[in-house]
PDB file of N, CA and C in Angstrom:
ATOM      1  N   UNK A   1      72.719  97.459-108.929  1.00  0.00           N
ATOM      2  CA  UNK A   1      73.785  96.788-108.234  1.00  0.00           C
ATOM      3  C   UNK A   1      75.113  97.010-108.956  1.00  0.00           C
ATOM      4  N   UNK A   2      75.134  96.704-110.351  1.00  0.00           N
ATOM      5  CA  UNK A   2      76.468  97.520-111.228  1.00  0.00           C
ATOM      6  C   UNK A   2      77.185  99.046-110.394  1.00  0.00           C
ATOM      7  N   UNK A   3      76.086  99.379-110.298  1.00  0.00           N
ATOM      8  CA  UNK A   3      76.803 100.834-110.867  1.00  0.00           C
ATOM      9  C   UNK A   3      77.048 101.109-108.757  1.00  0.00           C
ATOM     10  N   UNK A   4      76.752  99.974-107.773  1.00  0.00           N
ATOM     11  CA  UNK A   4      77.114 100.307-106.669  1.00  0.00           C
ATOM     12  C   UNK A   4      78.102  99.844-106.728  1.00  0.00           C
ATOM     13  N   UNK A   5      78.756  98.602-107.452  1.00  0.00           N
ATOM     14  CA  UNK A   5      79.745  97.396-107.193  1.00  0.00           C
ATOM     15  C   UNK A   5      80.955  98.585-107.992  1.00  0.00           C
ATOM     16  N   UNK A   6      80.557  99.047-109.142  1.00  0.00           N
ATOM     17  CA  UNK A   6      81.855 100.071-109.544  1.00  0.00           C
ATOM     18  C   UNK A   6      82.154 101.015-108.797  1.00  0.00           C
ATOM     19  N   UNK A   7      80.931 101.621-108.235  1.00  0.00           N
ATOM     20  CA  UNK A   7      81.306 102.864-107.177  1.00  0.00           C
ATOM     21  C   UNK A   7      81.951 102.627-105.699  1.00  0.00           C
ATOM     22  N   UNK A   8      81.900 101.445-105.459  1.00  0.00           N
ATOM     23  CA  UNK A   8      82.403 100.525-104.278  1.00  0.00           C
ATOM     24  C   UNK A   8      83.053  99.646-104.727  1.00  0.00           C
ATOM     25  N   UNK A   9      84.276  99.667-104.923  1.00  0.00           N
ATOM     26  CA  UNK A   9      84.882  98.019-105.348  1.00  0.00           C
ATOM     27  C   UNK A   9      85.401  97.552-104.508  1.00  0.00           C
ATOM     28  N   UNK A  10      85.721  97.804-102.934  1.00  0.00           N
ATOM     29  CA  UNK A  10      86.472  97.068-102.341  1.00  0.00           C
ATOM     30  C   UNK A  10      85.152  96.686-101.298  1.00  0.00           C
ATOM     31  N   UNK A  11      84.335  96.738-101.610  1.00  0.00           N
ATOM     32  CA  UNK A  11      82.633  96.070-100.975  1.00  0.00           C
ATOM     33  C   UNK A  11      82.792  94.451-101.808  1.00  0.00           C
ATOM     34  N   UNK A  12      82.468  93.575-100.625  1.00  0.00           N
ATOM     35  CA  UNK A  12      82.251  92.252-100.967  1.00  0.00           C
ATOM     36  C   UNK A  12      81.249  92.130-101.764  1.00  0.00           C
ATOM     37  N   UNK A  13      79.945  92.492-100.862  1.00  0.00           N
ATOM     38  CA  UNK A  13      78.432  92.047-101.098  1.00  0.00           C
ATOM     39  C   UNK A  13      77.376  93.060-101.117  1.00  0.00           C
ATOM     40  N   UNK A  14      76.938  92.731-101.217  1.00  0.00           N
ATOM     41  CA  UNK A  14      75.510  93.616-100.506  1.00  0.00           C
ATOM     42  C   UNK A  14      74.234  93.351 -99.777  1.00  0.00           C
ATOM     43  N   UNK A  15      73.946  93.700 -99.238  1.00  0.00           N
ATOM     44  CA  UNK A  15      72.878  93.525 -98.418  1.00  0.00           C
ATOM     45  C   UNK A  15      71.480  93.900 -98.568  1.00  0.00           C
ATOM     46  N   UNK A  16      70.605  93.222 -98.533  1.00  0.00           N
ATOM     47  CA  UNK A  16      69.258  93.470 -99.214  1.00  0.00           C
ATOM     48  C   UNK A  16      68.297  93.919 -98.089  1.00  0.00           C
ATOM     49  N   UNK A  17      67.563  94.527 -97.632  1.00  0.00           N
ATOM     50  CA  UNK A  17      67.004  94.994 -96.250  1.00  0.00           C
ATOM     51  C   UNK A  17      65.254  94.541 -96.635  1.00  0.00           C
ATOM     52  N   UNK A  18      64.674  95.567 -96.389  1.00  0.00           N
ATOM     53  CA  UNK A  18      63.286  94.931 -96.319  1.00  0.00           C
ATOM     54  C   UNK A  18      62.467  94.649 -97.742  1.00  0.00           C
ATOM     55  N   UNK A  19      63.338  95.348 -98.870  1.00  0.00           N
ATOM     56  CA  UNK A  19      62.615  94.989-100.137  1.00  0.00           C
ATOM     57  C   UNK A  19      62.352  93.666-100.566  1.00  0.00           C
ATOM     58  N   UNK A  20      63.155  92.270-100.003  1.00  0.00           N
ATOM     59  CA  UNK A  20      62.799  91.578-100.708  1.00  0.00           C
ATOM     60  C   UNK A  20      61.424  90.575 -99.788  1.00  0.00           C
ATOM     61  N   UNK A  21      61.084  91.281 -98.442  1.00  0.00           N
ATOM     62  CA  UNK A  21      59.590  91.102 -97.705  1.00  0.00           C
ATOM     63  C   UNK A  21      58.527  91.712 -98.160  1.00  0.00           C
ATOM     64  N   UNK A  22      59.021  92.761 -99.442  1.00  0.00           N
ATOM     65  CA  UNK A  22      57.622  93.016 -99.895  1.00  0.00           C
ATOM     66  C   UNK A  22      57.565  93.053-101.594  1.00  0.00           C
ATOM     67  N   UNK A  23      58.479  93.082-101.867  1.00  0.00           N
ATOM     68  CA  UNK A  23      58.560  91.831-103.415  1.00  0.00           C
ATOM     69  C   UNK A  23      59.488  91.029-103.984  1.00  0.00           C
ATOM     70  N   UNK A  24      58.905  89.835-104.043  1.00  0.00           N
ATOM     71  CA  UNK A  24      60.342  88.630-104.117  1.00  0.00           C
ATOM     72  C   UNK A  24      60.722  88.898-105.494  1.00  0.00           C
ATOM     73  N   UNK A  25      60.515  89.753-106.313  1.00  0.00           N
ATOM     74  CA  UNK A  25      60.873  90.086-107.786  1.00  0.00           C
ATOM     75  C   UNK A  25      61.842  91.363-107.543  1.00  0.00           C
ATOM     76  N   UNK A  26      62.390  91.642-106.523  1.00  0.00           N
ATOM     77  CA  UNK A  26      63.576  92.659-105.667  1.00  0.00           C
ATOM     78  C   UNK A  26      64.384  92.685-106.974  1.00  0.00           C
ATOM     79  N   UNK A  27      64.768  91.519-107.161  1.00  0.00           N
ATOM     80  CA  UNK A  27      66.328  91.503-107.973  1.00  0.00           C
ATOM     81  C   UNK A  27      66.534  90.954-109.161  1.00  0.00           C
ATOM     82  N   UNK A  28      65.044  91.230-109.670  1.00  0.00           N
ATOM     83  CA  UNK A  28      65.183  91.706-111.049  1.00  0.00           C
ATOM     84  C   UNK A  28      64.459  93.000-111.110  1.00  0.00           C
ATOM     85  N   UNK A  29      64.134  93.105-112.898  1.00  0.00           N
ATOM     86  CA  UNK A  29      63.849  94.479-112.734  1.00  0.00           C
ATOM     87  C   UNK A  29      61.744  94.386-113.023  1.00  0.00           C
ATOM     88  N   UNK A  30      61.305  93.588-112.716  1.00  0.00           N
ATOM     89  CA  UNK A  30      59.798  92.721-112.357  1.00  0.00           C
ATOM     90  C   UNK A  30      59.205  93.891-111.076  1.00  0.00           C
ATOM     91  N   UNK A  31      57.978  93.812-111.377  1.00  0.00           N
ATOM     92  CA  UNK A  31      57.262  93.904-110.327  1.00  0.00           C
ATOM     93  C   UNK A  31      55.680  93.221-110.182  1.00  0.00           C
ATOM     94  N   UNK A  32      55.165  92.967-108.861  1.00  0.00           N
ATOM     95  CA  UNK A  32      54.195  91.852-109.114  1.00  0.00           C
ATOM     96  C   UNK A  32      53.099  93.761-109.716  1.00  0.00           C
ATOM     97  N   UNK A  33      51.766  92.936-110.232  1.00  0.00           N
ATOM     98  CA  UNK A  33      50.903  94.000-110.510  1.00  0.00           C
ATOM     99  C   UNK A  33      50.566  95.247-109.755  1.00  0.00           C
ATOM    100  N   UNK A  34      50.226  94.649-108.268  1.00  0.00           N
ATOM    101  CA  UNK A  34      50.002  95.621-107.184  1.00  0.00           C
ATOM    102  C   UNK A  34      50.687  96.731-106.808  1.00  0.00           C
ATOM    103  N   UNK A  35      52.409  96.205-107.254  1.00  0.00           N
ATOM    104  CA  UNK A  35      53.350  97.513-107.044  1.00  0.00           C
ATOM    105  C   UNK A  35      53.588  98.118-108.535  1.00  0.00           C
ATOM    106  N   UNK A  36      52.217  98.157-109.582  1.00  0.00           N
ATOM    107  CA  UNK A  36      52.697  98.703-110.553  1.00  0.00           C
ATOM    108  C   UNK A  36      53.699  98.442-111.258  1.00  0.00           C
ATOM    109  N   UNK A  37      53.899  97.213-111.123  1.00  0.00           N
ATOM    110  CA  UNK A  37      54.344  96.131-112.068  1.00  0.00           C
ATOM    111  C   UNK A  37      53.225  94.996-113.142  1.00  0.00           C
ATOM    112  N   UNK A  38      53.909  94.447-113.699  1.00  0.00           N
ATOM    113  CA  UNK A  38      53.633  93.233-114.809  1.00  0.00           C
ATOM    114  C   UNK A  38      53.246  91.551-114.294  1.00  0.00           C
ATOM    115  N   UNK A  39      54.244  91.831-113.359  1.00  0.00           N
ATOM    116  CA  UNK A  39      54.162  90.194-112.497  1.00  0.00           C
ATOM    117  C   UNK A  39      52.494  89.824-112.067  1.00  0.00           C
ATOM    118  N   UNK A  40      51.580  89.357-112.815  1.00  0.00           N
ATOM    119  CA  UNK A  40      50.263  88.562-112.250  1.00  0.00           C
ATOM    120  C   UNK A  40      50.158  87.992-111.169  1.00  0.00           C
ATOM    121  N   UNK A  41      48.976  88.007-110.263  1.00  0.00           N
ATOM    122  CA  UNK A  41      49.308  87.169-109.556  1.00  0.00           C
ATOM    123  C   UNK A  41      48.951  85.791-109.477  1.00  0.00           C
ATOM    124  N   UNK A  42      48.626  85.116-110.510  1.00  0.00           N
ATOM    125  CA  UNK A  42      49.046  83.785-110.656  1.00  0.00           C
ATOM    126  C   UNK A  42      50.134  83.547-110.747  1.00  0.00           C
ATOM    127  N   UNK A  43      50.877  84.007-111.262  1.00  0.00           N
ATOM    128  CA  UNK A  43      52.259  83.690-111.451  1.00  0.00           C
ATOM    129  C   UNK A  43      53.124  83.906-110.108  1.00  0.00           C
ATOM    130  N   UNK A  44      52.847  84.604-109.136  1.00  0.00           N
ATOM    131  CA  UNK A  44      53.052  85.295-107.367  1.00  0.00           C
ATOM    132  C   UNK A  44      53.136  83.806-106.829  1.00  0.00           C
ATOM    133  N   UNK A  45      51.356  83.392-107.038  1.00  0.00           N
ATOM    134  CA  UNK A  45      51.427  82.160-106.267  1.00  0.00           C
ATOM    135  C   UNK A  45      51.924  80.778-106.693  1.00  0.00           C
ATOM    136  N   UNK A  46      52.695  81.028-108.126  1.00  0.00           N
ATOM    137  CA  UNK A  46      53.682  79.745-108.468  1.00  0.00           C
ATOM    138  C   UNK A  46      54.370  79.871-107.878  1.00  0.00           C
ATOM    139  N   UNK A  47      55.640  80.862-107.394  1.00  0.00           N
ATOM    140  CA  UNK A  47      56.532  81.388-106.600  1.00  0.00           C
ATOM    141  C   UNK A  47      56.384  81.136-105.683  1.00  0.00           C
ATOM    142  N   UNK A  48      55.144  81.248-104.614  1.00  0.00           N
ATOM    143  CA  UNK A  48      54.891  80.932-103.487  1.00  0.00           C
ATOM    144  C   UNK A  48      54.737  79.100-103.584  1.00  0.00           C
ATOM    145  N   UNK A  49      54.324  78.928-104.171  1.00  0.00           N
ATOM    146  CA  UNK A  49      53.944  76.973-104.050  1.00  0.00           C
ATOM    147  C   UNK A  49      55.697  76.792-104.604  1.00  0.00           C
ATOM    148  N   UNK A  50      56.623  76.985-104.985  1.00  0.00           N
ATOM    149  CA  UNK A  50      57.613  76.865-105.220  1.00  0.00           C
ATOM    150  C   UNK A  50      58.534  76.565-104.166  1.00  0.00           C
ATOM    151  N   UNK A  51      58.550  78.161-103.189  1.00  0.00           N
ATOM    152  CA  UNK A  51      58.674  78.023-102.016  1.00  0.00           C
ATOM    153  C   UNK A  51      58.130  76.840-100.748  1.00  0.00           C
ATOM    154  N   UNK A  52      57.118  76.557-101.051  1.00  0.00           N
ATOM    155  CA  UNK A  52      56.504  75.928-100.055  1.00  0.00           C
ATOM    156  C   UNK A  52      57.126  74.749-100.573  1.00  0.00           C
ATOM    157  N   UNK A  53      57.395  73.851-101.801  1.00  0.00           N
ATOM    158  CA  UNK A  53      58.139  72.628-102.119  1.00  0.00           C
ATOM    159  C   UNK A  53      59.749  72.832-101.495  1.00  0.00           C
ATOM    160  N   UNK A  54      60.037  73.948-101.353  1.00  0.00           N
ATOM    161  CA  UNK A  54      61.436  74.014-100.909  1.00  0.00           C
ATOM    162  C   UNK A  54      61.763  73.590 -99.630  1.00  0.00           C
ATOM    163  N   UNK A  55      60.237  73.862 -99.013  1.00  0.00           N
ATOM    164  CA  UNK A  55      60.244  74.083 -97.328  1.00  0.00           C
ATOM    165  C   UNK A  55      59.791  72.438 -97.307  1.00  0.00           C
ATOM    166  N   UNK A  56      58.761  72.187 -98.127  1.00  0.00           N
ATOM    167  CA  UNK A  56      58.878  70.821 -97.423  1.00  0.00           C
ATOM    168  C   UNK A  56      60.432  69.779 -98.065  1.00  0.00           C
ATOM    169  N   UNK A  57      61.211  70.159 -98.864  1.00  0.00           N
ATOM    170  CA  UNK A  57      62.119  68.981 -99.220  1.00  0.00           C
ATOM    171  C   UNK A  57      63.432  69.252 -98.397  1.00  0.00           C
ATOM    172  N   UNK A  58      63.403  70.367 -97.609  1.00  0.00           N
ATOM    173  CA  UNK A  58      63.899  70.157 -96.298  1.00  0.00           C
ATOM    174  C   UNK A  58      63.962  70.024 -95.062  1.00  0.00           C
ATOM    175  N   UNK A  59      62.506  69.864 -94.942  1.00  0.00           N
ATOM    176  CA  UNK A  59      61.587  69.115 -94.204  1.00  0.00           C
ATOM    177  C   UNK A  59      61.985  67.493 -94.116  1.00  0.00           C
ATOM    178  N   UNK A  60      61.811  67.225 -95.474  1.00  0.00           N
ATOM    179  CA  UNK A  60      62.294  66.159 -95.374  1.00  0.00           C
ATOM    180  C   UNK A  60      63.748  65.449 -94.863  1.00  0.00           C
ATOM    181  N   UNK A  61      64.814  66.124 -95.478  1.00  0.00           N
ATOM    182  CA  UNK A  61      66.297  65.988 -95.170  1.00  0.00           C
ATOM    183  C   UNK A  61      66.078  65.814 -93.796  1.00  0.00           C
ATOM    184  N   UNK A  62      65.574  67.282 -93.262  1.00  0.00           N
ATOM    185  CA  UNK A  62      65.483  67.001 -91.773  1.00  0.00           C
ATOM    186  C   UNK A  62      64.941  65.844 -91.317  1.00  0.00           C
ATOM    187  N   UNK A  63      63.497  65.267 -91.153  1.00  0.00           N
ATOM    188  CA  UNK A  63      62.867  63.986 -90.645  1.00  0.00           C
ATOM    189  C   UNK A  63      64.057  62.985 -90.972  1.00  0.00           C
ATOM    190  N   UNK A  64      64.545  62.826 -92.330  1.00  0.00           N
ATOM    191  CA  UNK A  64      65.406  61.939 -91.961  1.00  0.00           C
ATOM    192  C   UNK A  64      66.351  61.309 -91.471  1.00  0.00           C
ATOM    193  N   UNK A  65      66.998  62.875 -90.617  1.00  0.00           N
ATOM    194  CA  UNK A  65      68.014  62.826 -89.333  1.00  0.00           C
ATOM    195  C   UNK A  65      67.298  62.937 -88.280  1.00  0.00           C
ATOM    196  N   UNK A  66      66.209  62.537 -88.023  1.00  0.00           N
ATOM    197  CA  UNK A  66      65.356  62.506 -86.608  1.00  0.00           C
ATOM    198  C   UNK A  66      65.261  63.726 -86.157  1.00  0.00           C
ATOM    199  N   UNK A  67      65.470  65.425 -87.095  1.00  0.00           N
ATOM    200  CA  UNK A  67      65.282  66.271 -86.296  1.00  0.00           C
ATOM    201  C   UNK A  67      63.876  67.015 -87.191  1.00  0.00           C
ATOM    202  N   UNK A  68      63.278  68.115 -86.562  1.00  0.00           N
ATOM    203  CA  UNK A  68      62.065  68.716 -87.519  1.00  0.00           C
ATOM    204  C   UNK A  68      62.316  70.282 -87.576  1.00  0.00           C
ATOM    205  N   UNK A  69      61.841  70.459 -88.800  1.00  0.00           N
ATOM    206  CA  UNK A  69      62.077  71.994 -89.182  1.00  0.00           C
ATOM    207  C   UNK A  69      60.691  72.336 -88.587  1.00  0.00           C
ATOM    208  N   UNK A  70      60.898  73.533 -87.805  1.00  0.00           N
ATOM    209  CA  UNK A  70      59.225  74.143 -87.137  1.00  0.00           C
ATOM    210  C   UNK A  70      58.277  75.295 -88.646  1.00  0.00           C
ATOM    211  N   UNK A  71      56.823  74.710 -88.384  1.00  0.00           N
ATOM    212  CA  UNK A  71      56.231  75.347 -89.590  1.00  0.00           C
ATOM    213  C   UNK A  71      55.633  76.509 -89.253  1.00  0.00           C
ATOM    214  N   UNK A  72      55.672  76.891 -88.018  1.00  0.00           N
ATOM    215  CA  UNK A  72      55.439  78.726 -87.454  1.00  0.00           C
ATOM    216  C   UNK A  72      56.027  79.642 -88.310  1.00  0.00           C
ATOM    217  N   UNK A  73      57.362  79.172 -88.669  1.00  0.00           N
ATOM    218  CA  UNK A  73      58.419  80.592 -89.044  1.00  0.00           C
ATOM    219  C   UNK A  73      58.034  80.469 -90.638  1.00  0.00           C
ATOM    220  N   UNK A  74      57.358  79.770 -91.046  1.00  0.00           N
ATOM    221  CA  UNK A  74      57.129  79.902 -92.443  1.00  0.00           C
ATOM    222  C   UNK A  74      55.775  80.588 -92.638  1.00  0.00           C
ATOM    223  N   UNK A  75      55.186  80.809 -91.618  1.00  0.00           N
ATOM    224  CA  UNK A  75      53.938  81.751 -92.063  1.00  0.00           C
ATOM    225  C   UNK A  75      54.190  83.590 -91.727  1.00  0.00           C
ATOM    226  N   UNK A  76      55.866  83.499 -91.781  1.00  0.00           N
ATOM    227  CA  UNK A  76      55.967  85.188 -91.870  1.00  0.00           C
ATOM    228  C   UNK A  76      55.917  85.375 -93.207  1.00  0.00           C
ATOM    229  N   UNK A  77      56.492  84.303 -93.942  1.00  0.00           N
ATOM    230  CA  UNK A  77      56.753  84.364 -95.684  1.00  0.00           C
ATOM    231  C   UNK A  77      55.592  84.735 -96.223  1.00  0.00           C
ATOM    232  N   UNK A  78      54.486  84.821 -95.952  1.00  0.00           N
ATOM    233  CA  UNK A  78      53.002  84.902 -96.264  1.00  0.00           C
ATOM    234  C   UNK A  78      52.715  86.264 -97.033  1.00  0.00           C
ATOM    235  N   UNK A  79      53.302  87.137 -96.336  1.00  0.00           N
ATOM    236  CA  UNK A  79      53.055  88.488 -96.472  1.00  0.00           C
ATOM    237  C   UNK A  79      53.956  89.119 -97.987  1.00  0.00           C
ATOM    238  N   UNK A  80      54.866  88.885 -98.368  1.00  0.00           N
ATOM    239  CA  UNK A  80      56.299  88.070 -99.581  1.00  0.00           C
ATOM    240  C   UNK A  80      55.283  88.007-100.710  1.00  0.00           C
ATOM    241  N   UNK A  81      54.593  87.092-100.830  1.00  0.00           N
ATOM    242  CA  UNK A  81      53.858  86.728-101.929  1.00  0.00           C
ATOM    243  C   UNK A  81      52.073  87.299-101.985  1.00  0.00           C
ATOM    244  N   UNK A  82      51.898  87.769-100.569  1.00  0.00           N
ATOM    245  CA  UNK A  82      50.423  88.045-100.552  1.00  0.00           C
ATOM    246  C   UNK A  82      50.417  89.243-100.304  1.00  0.00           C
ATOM    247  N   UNK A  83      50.300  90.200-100.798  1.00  0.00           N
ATOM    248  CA  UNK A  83      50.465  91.569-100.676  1.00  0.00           C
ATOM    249  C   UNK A  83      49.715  92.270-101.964  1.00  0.00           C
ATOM    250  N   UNK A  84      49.174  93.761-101.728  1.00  0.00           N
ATOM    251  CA  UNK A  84      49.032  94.356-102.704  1.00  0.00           C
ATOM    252  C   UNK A  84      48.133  94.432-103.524  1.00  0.00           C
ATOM    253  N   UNK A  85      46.983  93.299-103.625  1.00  0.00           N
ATOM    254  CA  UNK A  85      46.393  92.936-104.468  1.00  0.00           C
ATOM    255  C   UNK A  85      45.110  92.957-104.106  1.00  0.00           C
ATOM    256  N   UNK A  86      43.506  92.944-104.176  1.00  0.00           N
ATOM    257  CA  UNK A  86      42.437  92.452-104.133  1.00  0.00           C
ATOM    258  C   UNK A  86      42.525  91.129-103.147  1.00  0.00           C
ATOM    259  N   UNK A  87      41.741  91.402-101.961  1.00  0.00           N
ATOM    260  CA  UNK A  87      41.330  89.905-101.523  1.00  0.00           C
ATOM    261  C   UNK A  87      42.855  89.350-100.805  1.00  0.00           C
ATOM    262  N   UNK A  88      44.131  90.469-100.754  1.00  0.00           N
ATOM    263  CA  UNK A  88      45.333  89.479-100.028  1.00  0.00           C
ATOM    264  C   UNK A  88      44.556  89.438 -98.927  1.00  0.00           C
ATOM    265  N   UNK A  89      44.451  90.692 -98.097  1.00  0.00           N
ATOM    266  CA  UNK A  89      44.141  90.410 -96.519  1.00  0.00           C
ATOM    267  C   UNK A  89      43.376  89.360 -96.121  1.00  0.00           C
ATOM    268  N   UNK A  90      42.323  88.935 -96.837  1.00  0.00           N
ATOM    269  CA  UNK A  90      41.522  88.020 -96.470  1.00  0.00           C
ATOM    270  C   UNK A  90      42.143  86.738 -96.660  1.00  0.00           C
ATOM    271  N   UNK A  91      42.640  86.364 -97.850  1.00  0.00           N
ATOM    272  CA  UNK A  91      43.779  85.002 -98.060  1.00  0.00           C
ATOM    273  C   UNK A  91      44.918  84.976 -96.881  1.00  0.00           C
ATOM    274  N   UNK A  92      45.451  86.342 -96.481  1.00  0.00           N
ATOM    275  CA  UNK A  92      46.367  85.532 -95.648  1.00  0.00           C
ATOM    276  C   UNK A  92      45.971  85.220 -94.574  1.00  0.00           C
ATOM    277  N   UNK A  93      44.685  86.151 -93.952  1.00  0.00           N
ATOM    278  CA  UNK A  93      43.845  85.633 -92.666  1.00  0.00           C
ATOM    279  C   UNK A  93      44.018  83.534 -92.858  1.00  0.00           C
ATOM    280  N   UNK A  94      43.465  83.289 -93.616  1.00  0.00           N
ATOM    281  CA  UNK A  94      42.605  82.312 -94.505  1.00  0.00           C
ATOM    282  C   UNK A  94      45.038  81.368 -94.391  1.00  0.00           C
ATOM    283  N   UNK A  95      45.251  81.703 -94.566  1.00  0.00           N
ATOM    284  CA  UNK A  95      46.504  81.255 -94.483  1.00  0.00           C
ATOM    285  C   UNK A  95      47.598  80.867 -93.379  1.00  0.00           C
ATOM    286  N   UNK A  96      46.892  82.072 -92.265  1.00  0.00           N
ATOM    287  CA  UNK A  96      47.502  81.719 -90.960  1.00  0.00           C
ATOM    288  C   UNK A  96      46.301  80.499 -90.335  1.00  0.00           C
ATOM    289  N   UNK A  97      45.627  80.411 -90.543  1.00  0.00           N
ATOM    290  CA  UNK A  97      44.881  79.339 -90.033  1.00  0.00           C
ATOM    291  C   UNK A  97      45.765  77.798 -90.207  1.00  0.00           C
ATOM    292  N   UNK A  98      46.339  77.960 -92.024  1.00  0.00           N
ATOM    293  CA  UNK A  98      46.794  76.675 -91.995  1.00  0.00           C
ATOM    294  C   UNK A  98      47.769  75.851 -90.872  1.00  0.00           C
ATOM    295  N   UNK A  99      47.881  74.247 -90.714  1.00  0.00           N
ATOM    296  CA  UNK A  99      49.040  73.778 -90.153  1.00  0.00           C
ATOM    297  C   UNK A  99      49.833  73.050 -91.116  1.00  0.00           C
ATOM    298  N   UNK A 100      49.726  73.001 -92.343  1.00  0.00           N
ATOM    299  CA  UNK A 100      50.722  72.510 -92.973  1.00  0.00           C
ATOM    300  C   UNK A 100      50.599  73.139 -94.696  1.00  0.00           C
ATOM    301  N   UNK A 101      51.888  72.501 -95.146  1.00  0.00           N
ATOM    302  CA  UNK A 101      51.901  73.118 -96.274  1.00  0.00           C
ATOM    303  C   UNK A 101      50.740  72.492 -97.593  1.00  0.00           C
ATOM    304  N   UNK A 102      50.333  71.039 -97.515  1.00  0.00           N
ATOM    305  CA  UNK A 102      48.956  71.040 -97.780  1.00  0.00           C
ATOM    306  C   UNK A 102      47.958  72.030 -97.813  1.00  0.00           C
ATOM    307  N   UNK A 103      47.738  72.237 -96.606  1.00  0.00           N
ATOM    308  CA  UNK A 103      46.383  72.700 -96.040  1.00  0.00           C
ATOM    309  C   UNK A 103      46.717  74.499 -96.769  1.00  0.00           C
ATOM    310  N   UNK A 104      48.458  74.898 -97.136  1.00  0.00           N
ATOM    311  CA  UNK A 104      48.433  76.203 -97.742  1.00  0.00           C
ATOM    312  C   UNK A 104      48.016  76.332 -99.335  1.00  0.00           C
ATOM    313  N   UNK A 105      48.460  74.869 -99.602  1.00  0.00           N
ATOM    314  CA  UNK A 105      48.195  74.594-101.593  1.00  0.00           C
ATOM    315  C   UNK A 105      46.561  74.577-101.764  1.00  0.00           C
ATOM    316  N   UNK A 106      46.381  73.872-100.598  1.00  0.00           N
ATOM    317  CA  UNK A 106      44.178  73.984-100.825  1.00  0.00           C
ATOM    318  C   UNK A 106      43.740  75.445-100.342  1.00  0.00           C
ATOM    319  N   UNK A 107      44.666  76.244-100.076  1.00  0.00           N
ATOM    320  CA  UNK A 107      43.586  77.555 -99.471  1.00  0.00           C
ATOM    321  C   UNK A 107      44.433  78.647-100.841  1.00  0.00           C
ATOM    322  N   UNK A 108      45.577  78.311-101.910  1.00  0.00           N
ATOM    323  CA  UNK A 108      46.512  78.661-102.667  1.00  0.00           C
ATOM    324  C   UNK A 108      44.841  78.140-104.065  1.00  0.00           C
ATOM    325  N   UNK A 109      44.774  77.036-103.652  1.00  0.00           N
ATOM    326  CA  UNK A 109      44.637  76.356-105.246  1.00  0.00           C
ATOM    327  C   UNK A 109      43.005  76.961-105.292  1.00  0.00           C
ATOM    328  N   UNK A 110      41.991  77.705-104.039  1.00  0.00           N
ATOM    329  CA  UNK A 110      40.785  77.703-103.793  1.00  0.00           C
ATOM    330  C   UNK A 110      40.551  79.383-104.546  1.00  0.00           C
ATOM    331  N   UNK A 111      41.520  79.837-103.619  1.00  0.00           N
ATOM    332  CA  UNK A 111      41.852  81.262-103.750  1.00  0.00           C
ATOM    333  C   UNK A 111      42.093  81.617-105.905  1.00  0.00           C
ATOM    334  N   UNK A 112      43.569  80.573-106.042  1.00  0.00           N
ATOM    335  CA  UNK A 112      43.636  81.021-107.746  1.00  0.00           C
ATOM    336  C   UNK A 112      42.456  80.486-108.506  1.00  0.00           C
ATOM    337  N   UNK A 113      41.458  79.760-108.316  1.00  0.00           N
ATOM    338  CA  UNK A 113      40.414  79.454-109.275  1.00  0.00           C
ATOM    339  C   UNK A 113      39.106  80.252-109.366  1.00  0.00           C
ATOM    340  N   UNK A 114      39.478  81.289-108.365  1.00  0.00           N
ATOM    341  CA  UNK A 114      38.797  82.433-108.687  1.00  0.00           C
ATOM    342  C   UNK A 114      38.624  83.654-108.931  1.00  0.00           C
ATOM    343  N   UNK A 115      40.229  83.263-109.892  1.00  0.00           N
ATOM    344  CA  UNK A 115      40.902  84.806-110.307  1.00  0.00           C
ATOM    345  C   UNK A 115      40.241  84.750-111.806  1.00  0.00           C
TER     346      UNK A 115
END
C-alpha cells in the first residue's frame, strides 16, 4: 500500500476487491495456514467468534430502536474464516444450518475441540 500511495498521491484511498473474502489477514502481511501462511486455525476461529460478538452488539443497538438486523447476510461471512483447510466444507455445510449466532459458537466450539 506504501509504495501505491507514493506512486499515486493524489489517490484518496484504496479499494480492497475480493482478497479480503478469502483472507481476513488481507492487510497485514499474515496468512491463515491453508494459504501457506502461519495464521492457525484456531486462531481463524477467534476472529470469526469476534466477528460474530460484533454482529450481535449491533444487534443489539438495533432491538433497542425497535428495528432488527437480518441474520441471512451474515452467513456469506462464513466462507472469510472457513476456507482452505481440512474439514472447512463440511463445517460450513454444518454452519449454514445455523439460525443464530449461538447455535454458530456450538457448531465453532464442537468443530475447535477436535483440532
Amino acid at each position: 500500500m506504501k509504495k501505491l500511495s507514493e506512486a499515486y498521491p493524489e489517490v484518496d484511498g484504496f479499494m480492497i476487491g475480493r482478497g479480503v473474502f478469502f483472507n481476513p489477514y488481507c492487510f497485514t502481511n499474515r496468512k491463515p495456514v491453508g494459504l501457506g501462511g502461519e495464521v492457525e486455525i484456531p486462531e481463524i476461529m477467534e476472529l470469526f467468534r469476534f466477528h460474530l460478538d460484533v454482529f450481535d452488539a449491533r444487534c443489539r443497538e438495533l432491538e433497542a430502536r425497535d428495528s432488527r438486523y437480518p441474520f441471512e447476510p451474515l452467513k456469506r461471512m462464513f466462507k472469510v474464516y472457513v476456507n482452505s483447510f481440512d474439514g472447512a466444507s463440511d463445517l460450513r455445510v454444518k454452519l449454514m444450518d445455523c439460525k443464530s449466532t449461538a447455535e454458530i459458537r456450538a457448531v465453532l466450539d464442537e468443530f475447535c475441540a477436535k483440532l
